[in-house]
C-alpha atoms as a PDB file:
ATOM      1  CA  UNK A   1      34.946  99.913 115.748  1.00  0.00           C
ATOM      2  CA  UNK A   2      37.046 102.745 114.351  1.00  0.00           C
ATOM      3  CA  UNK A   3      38.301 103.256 118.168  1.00  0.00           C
ATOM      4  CA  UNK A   4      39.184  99.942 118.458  1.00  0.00           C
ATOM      5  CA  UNK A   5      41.655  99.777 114.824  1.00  0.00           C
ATOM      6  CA  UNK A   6      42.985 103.350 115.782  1.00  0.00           C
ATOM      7  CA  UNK A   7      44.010 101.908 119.246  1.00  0.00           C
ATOM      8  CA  UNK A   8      45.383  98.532 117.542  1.00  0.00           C
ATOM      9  CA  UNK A   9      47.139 100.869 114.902  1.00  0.00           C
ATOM     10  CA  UNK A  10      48.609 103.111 117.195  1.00  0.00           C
ATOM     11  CA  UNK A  11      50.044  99.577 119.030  1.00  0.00           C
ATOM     12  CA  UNK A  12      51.396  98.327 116.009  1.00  0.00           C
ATOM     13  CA  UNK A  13      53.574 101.693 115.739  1.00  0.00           C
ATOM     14  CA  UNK A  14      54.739 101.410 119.280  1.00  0.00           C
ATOM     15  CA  UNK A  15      55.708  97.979 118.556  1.00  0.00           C
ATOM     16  CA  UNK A  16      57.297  98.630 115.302  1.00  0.00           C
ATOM     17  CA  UNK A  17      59.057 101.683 116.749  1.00  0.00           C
ATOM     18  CA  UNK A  18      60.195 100.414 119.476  1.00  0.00           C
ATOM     19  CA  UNK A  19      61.713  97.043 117.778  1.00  0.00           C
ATOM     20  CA  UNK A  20      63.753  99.452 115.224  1.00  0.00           C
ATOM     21  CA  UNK A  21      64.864 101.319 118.845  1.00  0.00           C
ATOM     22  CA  UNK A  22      66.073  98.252 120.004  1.00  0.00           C
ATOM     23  CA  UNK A  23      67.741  96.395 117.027  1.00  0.00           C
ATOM     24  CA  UNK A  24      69.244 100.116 116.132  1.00  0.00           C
ATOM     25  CA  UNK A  25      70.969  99.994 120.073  1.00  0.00           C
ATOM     26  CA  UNK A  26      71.733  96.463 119.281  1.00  0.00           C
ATOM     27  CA  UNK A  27      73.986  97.213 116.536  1.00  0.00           C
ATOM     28  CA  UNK A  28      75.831  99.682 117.668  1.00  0.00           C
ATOM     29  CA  UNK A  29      78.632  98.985 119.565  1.00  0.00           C
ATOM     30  CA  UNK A  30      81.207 101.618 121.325  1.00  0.00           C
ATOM     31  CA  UNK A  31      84.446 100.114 121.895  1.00  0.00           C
ATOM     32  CA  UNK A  32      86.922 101.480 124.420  1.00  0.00           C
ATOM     33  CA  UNK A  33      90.562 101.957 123.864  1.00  0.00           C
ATOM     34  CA  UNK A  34      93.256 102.909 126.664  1.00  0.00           C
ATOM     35  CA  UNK A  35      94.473 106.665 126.879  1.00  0.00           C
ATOM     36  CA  UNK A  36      97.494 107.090 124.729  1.00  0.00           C
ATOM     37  CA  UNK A  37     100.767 106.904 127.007  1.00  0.00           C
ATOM     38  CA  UNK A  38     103.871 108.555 126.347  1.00  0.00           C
ATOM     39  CA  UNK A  39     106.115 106.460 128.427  1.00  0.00           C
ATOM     40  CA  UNK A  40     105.165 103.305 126.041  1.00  0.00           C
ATOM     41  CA  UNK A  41     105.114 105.299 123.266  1.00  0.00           C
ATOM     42  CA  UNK A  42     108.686 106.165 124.175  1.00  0.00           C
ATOM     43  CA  UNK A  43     109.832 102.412 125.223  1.00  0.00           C
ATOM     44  CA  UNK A  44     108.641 101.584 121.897  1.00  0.00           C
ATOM     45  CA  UNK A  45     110.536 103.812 120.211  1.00  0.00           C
ATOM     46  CA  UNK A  46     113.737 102.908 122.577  1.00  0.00           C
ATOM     47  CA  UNK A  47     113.159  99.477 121.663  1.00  0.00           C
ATOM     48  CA  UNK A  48     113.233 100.029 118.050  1.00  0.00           C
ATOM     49  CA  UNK A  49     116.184 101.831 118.369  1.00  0.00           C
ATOM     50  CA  UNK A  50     118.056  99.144 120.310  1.00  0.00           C
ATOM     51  CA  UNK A  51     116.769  96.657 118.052  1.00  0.00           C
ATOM     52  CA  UNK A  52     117.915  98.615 114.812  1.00  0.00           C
ATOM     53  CA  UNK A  53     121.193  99.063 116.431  1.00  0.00           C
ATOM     54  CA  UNK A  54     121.784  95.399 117.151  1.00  0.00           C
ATOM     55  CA  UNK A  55     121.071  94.266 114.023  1.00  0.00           C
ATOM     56  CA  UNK A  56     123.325  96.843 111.776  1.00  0.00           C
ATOM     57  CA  UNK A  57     126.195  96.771 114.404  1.00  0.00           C
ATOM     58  CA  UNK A  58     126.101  92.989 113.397  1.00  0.00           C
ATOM     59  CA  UNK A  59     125.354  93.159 109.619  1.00  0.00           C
ATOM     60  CA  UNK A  60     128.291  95.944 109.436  1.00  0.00           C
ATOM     61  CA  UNK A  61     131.443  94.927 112.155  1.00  0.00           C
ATOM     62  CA  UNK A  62     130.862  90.679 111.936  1.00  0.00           C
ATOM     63  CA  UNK A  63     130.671  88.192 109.537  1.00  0.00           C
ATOM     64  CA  UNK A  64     129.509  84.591 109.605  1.00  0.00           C
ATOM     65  CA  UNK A  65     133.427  83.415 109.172  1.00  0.00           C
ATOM     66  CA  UNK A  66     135.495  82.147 111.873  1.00  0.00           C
ATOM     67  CA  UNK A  67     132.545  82.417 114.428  1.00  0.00           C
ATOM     68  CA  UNK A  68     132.610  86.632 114.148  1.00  0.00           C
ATOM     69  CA  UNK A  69     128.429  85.892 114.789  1.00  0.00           C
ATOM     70  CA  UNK A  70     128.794  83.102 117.467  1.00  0.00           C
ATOM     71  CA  UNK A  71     125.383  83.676 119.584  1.00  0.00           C
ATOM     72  CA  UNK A  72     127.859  83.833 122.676  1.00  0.00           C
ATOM     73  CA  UNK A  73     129.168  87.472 121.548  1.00  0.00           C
ATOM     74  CA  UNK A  74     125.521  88.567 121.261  1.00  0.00           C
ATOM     75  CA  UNK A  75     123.848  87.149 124.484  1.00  0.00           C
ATOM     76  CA  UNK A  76     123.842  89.949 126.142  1.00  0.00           C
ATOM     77  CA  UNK A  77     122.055  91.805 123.445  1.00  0.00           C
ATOM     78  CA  UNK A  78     119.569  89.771 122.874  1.00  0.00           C
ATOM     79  CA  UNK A  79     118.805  89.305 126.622  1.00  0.00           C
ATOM     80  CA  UNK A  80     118.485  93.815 126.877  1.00  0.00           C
ATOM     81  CA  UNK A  81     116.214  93.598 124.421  1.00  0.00           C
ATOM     82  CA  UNK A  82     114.000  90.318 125.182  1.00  0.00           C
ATOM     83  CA  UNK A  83     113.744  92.205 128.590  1.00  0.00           C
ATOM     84  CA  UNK A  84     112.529  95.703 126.951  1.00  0.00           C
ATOM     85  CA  UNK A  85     109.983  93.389 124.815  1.00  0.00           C
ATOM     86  CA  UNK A  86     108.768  91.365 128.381  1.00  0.00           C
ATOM     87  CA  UNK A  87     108.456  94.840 129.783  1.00  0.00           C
ATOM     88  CA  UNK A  88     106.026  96.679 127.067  1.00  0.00           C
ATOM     89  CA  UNK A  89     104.128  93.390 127.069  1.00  0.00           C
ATOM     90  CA  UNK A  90     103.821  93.524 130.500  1.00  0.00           C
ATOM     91  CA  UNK A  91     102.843  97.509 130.821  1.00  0.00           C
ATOM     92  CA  UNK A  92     100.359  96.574 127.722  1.00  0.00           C
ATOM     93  CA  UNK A  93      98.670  93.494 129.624  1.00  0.00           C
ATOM     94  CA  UNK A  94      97.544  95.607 133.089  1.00  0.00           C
ATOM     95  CA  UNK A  95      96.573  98.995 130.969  1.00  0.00           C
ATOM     96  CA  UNK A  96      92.419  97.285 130.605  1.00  0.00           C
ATOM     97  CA  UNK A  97      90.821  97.468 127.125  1.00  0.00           C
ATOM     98  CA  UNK A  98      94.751  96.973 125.728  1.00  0.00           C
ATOM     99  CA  UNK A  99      93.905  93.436 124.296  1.00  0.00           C
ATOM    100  CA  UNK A 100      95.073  95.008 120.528  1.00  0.00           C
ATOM    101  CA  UNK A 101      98.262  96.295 121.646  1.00  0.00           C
ATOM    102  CA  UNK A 102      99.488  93.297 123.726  1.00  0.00           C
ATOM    103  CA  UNK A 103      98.545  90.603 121.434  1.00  0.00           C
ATOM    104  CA  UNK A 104     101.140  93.051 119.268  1.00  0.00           C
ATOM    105  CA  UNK A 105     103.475  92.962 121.903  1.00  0.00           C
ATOM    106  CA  UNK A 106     103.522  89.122 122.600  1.00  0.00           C
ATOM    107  CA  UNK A 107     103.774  88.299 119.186  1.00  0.00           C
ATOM    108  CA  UNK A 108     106.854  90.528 119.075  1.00  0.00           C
ATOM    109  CA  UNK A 109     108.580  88.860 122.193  1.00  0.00           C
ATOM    110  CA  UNK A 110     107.348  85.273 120.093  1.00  0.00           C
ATOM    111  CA  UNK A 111     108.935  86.571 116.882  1.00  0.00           C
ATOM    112  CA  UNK A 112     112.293  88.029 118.628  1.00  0.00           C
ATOM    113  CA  UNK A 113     112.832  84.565 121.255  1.00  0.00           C
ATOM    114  CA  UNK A 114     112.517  82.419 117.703  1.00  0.00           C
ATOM    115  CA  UNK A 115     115.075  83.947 115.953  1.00  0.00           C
ATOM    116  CA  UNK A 116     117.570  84.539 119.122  1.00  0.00           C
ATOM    117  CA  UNK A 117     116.901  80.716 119.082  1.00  0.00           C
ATOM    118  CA  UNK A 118     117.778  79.678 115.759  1.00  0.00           C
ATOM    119  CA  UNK A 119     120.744  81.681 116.259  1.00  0.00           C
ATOM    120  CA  UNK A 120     122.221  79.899 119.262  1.00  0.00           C
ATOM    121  CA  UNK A 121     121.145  76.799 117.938  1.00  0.00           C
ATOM    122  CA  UNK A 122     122.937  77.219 114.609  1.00  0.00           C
ATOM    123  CA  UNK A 123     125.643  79.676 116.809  1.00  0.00           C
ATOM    124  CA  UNK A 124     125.852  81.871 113.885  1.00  0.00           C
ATOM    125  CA  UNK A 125     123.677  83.839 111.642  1.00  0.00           C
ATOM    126  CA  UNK A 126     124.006  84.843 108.089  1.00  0.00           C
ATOM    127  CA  UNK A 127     123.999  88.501 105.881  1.00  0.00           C
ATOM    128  CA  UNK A 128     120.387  87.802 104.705  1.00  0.00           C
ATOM    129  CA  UNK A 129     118.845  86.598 108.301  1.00  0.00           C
ATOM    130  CA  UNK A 130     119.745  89.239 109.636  1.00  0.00           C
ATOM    131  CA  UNK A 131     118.637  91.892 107.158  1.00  0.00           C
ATOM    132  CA  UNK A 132     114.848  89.482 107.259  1.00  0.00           C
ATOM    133  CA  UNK A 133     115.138  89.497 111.177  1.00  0.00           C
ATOM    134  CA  UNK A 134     115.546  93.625 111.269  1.00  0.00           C
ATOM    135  CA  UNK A 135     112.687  94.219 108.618  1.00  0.00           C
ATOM    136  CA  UNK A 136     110.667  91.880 110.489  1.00  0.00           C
ATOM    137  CA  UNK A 137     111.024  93.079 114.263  1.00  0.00           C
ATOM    138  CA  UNK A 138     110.901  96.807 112.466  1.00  0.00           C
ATOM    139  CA  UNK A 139     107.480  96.085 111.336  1.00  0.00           C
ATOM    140  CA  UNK A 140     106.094  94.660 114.547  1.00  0.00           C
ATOM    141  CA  UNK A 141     107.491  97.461 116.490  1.00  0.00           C
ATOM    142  CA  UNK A 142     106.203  99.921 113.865  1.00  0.00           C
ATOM    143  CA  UNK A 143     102.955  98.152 114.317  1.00  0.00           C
ATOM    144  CA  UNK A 144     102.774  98.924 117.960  1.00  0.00           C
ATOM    145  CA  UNK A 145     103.824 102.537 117.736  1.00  0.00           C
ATOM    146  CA  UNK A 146     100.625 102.770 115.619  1.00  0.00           C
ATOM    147  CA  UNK A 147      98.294 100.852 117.822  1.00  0.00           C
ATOM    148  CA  UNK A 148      99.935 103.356 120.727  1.00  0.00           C
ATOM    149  CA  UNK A 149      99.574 106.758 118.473  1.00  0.00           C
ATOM    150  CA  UNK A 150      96.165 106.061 117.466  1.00  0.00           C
ATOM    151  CA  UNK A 151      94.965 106.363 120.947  1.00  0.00           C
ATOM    152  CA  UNK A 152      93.226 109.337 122.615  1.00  0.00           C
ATOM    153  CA  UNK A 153      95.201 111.316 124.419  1.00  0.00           C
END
């Protein structure tokens, strides 16, 4: 009899040890993150500069009278750097495990092709749009320059 509970003890311990093995393996969870690249890191930073530079050249040499901020003057701008933006969304989107940093990225590209069109639709832009629309675009770009310098290198 005593053979027979130390045999159904020693079970139960199996069992109870080896359900606390699994639900301990079950709730961990590694997550993988792309190797750190310095060419992105760099395009972001490019971008941001480019971006920065559009927006103060504008605030500081134009003003809203007699159509100094027609959209026409800045298409070409805004085209350079929607194309920079498709470009780091596109380098983000085939690096795998990336999903943070692209969902960064398109919301960027979103953010930057809504005000470019608000400002061709009303074909000029005021003093305090563009000082929102700099702060704005700095902060997702600052966002993705974090999501890129967190990574392993």
């Amino acid at each position: 009899m005593k053979k027979i509970l130390d045999i159904n003890y020693r079970r139960t311990l199996i069992s109870i040890f080896t359900l606390c093995c699994l639900l301990s393996i079950n709730s961990c969870k590694v997550t993988f993150i792309p190797d750190y690249d310095e060419t992105i890191a760099n395009q972001i930073e490019s971008t941001t500069k480019q971006i920065d530079l559009f927006y103060l050249t504008m605030l500081e040499t134009t003003s809203a009278e007699n159509n100094g901020r027609s959209y026409n003057l800045f298409t070409e701008q805004y085209i350079e750097i929607e194309v920079e933006l498709n470009s780091l969304l596109n380098k983000n989107k085939i690096r795998p495990l990336n999903e943070n940093s692209t969902k960064i990225c398109e919301n960027a590209l979103k953010l930057w092709q809504k005000y470019k069109k608000a400002h061709k639709e009303k074909n000029t832009i005021g003093d305090d749009d563009i000082v929102l629309n700099s702060k704005y675009m700095s902060s997702m770009l600052y966002s993705m320059q974090i999501a890129e310098n967190v990574k392993p290198e």
